[in-house]
Protein backbone atom coordinates (compact mmCIF):
# COMPACT_ATOMS: atom_id res chain seq x y z
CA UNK A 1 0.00 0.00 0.00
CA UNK A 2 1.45 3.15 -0.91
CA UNK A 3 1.50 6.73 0.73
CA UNK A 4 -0.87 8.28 -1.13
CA UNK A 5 -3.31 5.37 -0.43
CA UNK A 6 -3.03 5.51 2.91
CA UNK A 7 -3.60 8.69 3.33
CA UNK A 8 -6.46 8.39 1.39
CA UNK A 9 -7.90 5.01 3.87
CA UNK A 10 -6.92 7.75 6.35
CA UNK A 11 -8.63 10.70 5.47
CA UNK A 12 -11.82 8.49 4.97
CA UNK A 13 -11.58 7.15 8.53
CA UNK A 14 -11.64 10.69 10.07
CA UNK A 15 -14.55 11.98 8.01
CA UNK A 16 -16.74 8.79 8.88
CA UNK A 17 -16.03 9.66 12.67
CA UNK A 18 -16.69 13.31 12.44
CA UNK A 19 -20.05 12.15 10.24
CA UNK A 20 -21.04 9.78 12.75
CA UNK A 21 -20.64 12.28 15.81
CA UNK A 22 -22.50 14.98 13.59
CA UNK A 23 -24.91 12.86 12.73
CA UNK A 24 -25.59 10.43 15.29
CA UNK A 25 -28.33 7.98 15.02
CA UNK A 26 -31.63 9.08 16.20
CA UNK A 27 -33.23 8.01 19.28
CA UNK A 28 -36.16 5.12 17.95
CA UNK A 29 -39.02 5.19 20.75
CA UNK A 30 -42.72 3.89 19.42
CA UNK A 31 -45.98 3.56 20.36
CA UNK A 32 -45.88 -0.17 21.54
CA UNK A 33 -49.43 -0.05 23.64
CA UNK A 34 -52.46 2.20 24.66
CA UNK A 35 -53.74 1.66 28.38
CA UNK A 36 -57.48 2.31 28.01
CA UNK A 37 -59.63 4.23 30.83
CA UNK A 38 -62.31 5.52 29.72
CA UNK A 39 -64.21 7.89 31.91
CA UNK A 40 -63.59 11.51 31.48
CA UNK A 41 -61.75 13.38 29.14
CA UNK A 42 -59.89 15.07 31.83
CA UNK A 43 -56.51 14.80 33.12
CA UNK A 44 -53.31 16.52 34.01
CA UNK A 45 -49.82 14.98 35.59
CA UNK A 46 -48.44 11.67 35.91
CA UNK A 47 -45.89 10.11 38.31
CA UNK A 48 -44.04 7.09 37.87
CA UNK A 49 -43.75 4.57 40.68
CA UNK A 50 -40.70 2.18 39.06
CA UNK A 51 -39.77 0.30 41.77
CA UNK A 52 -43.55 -0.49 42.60
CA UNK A 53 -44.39 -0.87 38.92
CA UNK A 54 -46.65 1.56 39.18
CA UNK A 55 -48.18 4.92 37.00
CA UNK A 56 -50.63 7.42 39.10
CA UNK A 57 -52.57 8.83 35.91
CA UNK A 58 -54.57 12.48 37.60
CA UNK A 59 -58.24 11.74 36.10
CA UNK A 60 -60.61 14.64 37.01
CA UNK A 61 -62.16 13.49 40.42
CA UNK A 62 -60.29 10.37 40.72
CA UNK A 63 -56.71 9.24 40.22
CA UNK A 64 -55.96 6.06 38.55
CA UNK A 65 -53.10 3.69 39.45
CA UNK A 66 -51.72 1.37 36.47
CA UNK A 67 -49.77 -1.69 36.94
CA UNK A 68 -46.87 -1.11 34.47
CA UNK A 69 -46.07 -5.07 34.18
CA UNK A 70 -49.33 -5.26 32.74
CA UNK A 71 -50.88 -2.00 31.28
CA UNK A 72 -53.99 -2.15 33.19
CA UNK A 73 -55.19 -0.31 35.68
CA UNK A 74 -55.08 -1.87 38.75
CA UNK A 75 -56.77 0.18 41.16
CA UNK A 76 -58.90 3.88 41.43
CA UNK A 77 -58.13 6.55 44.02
CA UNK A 78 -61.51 7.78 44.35
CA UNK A 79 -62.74 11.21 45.17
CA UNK A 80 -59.62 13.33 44.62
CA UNK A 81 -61.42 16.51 43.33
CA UNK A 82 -59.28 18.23 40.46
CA UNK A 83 -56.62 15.99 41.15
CA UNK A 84 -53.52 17.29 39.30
CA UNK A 85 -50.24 15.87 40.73
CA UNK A 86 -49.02 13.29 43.03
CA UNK A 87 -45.90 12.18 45.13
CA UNK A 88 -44.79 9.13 46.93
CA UNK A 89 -43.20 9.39 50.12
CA UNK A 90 -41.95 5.41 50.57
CA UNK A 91 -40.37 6.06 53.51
CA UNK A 92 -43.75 6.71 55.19
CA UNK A 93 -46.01 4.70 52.78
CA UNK A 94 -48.03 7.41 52.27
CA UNK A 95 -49.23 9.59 48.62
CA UNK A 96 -50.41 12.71 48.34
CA UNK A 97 -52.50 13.56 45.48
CA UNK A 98 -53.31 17.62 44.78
CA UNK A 99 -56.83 18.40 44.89
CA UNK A 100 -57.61 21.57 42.99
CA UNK A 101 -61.52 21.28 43.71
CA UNK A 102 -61.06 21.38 47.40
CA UNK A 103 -58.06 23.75 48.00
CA UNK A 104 -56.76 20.42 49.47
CA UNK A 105 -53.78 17.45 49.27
CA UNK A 106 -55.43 13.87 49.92
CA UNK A 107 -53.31 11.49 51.39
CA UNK A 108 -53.56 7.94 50.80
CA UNK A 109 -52.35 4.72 51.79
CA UNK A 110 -49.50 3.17 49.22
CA UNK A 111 -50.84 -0.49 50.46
CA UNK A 112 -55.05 0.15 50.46
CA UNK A 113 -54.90 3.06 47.97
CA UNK A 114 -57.60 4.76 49.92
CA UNK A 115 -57.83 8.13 50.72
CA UNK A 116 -56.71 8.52 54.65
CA UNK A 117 -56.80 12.36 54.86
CA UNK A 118 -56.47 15.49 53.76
CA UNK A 119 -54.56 18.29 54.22
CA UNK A 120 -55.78 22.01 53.35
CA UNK A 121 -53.39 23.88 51.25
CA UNK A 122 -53.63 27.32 49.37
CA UNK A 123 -56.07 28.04 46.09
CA UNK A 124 -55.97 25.75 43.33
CA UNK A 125 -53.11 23.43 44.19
CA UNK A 126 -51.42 22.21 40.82
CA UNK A 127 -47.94 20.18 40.82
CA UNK A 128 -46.36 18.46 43.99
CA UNK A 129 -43.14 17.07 44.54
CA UNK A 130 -41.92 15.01 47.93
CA UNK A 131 -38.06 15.49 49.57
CA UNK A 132 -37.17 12.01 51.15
CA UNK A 133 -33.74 14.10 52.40
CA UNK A 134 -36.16 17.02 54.36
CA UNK A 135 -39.46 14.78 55.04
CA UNK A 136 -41.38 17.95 53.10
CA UNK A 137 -43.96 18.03 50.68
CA UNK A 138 -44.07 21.02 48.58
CA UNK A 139 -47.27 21.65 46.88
CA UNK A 140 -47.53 24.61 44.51
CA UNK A 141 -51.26 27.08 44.57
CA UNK A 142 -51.56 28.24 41.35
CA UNK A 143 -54.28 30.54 42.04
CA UNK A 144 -52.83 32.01 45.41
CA UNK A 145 -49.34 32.17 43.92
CA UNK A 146 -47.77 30.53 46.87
CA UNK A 147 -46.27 27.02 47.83
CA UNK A 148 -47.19 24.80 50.70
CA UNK A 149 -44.64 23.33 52.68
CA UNK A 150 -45.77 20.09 54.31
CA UNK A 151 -43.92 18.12 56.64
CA UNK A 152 -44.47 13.95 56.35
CA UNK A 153 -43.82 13.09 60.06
CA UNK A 154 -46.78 15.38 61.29
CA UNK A 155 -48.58 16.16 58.54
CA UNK A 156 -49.26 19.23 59.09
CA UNK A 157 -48.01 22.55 56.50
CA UNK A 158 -45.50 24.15 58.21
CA UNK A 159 -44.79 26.84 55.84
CA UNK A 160 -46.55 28.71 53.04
CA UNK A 161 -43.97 30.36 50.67
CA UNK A 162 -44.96 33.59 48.38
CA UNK A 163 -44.30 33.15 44.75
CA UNK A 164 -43.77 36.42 42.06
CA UNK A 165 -46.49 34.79 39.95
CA UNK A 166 -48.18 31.42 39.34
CA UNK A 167 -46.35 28.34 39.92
CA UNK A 168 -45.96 25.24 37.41
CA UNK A 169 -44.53 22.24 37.18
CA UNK A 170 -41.25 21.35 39.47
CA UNK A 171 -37.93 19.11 40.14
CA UNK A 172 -35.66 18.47 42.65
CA UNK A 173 -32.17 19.17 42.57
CA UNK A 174 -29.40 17.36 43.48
CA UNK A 175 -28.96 20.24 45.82
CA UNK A 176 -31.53 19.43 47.53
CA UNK A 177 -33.56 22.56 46.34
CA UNK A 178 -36.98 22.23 44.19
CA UNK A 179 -36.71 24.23 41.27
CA UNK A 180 -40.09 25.19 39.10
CA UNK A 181 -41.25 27.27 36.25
CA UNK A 182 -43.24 30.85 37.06
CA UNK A 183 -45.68 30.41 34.11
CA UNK A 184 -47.22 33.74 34.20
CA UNK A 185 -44.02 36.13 33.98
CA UNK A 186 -42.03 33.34 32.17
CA UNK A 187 -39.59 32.79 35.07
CA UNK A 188 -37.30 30.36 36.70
CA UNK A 189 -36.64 29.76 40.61
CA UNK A 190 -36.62 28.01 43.47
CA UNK A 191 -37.02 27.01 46.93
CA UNK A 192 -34.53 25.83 49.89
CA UNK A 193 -36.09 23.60 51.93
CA UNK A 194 -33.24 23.65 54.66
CA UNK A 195 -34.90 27.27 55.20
CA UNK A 196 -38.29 26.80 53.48
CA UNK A 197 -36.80 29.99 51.61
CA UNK A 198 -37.46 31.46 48.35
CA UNK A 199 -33.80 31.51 46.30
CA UNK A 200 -32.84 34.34 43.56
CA UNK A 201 -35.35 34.41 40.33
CA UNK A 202 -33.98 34.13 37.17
CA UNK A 203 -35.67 35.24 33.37
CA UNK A 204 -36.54 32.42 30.97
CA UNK A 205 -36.87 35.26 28.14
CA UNK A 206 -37.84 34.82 25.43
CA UNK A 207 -39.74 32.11 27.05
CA UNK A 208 -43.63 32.17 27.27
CA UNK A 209 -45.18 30.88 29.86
CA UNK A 210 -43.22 27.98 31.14
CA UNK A 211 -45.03 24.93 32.23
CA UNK A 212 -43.03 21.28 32.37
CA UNK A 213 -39.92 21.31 33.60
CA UNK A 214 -37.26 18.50 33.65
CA UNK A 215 -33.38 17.78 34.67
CA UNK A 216 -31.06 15.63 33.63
CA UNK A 217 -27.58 14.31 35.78
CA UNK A 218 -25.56 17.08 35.45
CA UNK A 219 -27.94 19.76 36.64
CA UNK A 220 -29.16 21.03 32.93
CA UNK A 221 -33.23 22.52 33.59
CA UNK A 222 -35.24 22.10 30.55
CA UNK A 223 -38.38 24.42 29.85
CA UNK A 224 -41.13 23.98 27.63
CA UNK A 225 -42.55 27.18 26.42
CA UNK A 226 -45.79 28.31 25.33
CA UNK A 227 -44.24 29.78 22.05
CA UNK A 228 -42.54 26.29 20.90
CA UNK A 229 -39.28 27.05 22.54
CA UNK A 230 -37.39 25.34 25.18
CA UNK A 231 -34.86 26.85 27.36
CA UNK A 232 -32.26 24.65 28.61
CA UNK A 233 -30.77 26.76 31.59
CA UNK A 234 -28.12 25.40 34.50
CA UNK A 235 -29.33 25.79 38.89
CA UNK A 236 -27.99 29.14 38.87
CA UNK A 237 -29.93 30.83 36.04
CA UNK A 238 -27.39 30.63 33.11
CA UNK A 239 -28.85 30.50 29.65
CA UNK A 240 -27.34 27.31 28.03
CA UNK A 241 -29.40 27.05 24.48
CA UNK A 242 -32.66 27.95 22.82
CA UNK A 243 -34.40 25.10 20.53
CA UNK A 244 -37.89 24.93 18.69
CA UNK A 245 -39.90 22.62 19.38
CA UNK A 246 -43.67 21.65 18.64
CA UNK A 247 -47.14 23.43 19.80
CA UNK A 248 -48.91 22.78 22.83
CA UNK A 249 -46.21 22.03 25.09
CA UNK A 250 -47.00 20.64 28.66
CA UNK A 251 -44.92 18.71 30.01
CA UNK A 252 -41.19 17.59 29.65
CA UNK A 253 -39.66 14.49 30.60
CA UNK A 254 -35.67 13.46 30.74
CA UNK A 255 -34.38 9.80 30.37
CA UNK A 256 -31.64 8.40 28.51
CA UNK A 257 -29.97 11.23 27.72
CA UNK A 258 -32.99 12.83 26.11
CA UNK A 259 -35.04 15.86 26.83
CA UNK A 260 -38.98 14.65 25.49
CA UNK A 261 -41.02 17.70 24.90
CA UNK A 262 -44.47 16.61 24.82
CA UNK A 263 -46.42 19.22 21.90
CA UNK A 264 -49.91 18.36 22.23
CA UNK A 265 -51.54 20.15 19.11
CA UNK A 266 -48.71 19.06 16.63
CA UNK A 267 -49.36 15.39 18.00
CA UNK A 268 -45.66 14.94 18.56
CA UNK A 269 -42.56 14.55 20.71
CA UNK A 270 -39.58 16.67 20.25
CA UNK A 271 -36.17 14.92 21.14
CA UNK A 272 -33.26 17.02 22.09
CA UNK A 273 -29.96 15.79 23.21
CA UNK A 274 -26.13 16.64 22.79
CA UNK A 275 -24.54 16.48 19.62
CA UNK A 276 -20.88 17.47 19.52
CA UNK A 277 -21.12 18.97 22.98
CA UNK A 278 -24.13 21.39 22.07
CA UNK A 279 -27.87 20.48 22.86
CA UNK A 280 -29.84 20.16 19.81
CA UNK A 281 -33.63 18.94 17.97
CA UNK A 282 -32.06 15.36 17.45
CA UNK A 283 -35.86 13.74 16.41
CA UNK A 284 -39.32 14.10 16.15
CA UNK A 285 -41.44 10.99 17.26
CA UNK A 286 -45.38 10.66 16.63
CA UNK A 287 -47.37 10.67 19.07
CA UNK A 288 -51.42 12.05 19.29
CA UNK A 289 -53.62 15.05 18.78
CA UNK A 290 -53.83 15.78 22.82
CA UNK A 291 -50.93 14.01 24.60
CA UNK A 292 -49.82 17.33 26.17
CA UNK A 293 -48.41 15.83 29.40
CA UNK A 294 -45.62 13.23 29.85
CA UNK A 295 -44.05 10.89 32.39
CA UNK A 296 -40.82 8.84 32.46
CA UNK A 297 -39.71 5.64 33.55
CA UNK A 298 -35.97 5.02 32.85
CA UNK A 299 -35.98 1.48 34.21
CA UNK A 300 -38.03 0.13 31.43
CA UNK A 301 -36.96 2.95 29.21
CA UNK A 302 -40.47 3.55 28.42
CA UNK A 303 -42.39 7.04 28.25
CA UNK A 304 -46.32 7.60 28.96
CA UNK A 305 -48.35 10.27 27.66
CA UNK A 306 -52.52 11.04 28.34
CA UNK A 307 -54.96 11.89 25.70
CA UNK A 308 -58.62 11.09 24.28
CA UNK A 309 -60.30 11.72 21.39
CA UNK A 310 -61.78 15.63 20.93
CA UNK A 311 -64.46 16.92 19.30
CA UNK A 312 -64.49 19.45 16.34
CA UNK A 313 -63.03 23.03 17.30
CA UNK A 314 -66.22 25.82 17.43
CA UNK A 315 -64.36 29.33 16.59
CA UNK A 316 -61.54 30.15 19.50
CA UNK A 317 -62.94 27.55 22.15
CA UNK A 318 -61.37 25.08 23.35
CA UNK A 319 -61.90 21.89 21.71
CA UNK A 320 -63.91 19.27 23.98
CA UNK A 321 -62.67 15.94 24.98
CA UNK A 322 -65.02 12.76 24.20
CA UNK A 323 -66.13 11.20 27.07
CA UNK A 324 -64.66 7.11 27.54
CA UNK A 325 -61.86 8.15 24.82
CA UNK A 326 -59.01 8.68 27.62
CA UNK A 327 -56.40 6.67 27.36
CA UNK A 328 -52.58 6.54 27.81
CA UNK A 329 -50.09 6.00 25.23
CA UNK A 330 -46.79 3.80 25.87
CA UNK A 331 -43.80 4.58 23.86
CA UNK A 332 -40.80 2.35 24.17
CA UNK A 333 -37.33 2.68 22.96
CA UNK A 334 -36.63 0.40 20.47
């Protein structure tokens, strides 16, 4: 083989590297099942229970729980009035479930699945997350702009936090501080709950109203935006990129080394994820006309996402959901 040859074998090498890092293979998840519940066309978060197999599906008054081994749901939280979050606190076998009907949080038993109790929180209590590290509950109002600190061992809210403007959906840090969205003045912050403290606010601009939130391992926040953007921003505020995505974003979930926006009216997911260092729109995976929310679980690699069937738009309303069309799609990677 002479010089010029390989240099040439050489040459190729390097560009078929540098094309396979540019263009990486794109992450294959597809609809693999639909868990049918019927019922109400109403819904709102999910939470995946992975070690318990389990998926808490919000379902207007009621909360479903679906055994994941199976796709079927398994059991019915009843009378959880505009429910629209939950969290598991293992360590005291206990859920809560946000009640936006009531101004309330049930709490139920993780064996029975019955309602126990209930807690009264501020006005129109949305997402919830749980701390296993502080025992707290925080449970965001998104009428009374204000968070609800509730401690596990007593059960009993111990603080009430004021927000700049009305609270969405929320993670916790490996800090140990909950971060969340401020959907009405497109903001970012947080909450210490070694103080129960409100931390420093940071702009999501040009993000419109932020609602799902996710993070991945090394800290990156990603926001979905109501004007197909998400903002992927680090714990201390700092713009790290700007992507479109689709319309009607949600809800965002992480897993895999994927951020899944979950665009409702375009039907679709979109995928970001790092390519040569940079975040970036890596795919865009069908999904269907409604499935606006989104919940991950990275055991099974699997993600779930609510919808139903609608009827036909009437000028600028809404459009209405059919009743005994909800369901929940499964998308696996492949």
């Amino acid at each position: 083989m002479n010089n010029m040859t390989k240099l040439s074998l050489t040459l190729s090498a390097v560009m078929l590297a540098l094309s396979g890092s540019v263009f990486a293979a794109a992450p294959d998840y597809k609809l693999v099942d639909t868990i049918k519940i019927g019922g109400e066309a109403k819904w709102d978060y999910l939470y995946v229970d992975s070690e318990a197999h389990r998926l808490y599906v919000t379902h207007g008054n009621q909360t479903e729980v679906v055994d994941t081994t199976t796709n079927k749901v398994a059991a019915t939280i009843a009378n959880t009035a505009g429910s629209h979050g939950v969290a598991i606190a293992k360590d005291v076998g206990l859920g809560f479930v946000t009640q936006g009907g009531t101004d309330s949080v049930g709490i139920f038993d993780l064996v029975t699945l019955k309602i126990k109790d209930s807690i009264k929180v501020g006005s129109k209590p949305d997402a919830v997350i749980y701390s296993q590290a502080t025992h707290k509950v925080v449970v965001f109002n998104g009428h009374s702009n204000n968070a609800s600190i509730i401690d596990v061992t007593t059960l009993k809210v111990v603080a009430t936090v004021a927000l700049p403007s009305n609270p969405e959906f929320s993670v916790l840090g490996a800090d140990g501080n909950v971060y969340f969205n401020l959907e009405d003045s497109g903001k970012l912050t947080s909450i210490d709950l070694s103080t129960n403290k409100l931390r420093a606010v940071h702009s999501l601009k040009p993000c419109e109203e932020p609602t799902g939130l996710a993070i991945d391992e090394q800290q990156n926040l990603f926001s979905v935006c109501k004007n197909n953007l998400m903002m992927i921003t680090s714990t201390a505020g700092k713009n790290i990129a700007k992507l479109k995505i689709g319309s009607g974003p949600d809800g965002v979930a992480y897993m895999d080394g994927y951020a899944f926006s979950a665009n409702g009216a375009d039907a679709n997911l979109t995928v970001v994820g790092l390519v040569n260092g940079k975040f970036d729109v890596v795919a865009t995976i069908p999904t269907q006309l409604g499935a606006r929310t989104i919940a991950a679980d990275p055991a099974t690699h699997t993600l779930y996402l609510p919808t139903a069937d609608f009827q036909p738009a009437v000028g600028k309303e809404k459009r209405q959901g059919i009743a005994d069309s909800f369901r929940v799609l499964v998308l696996q990677k492949q």
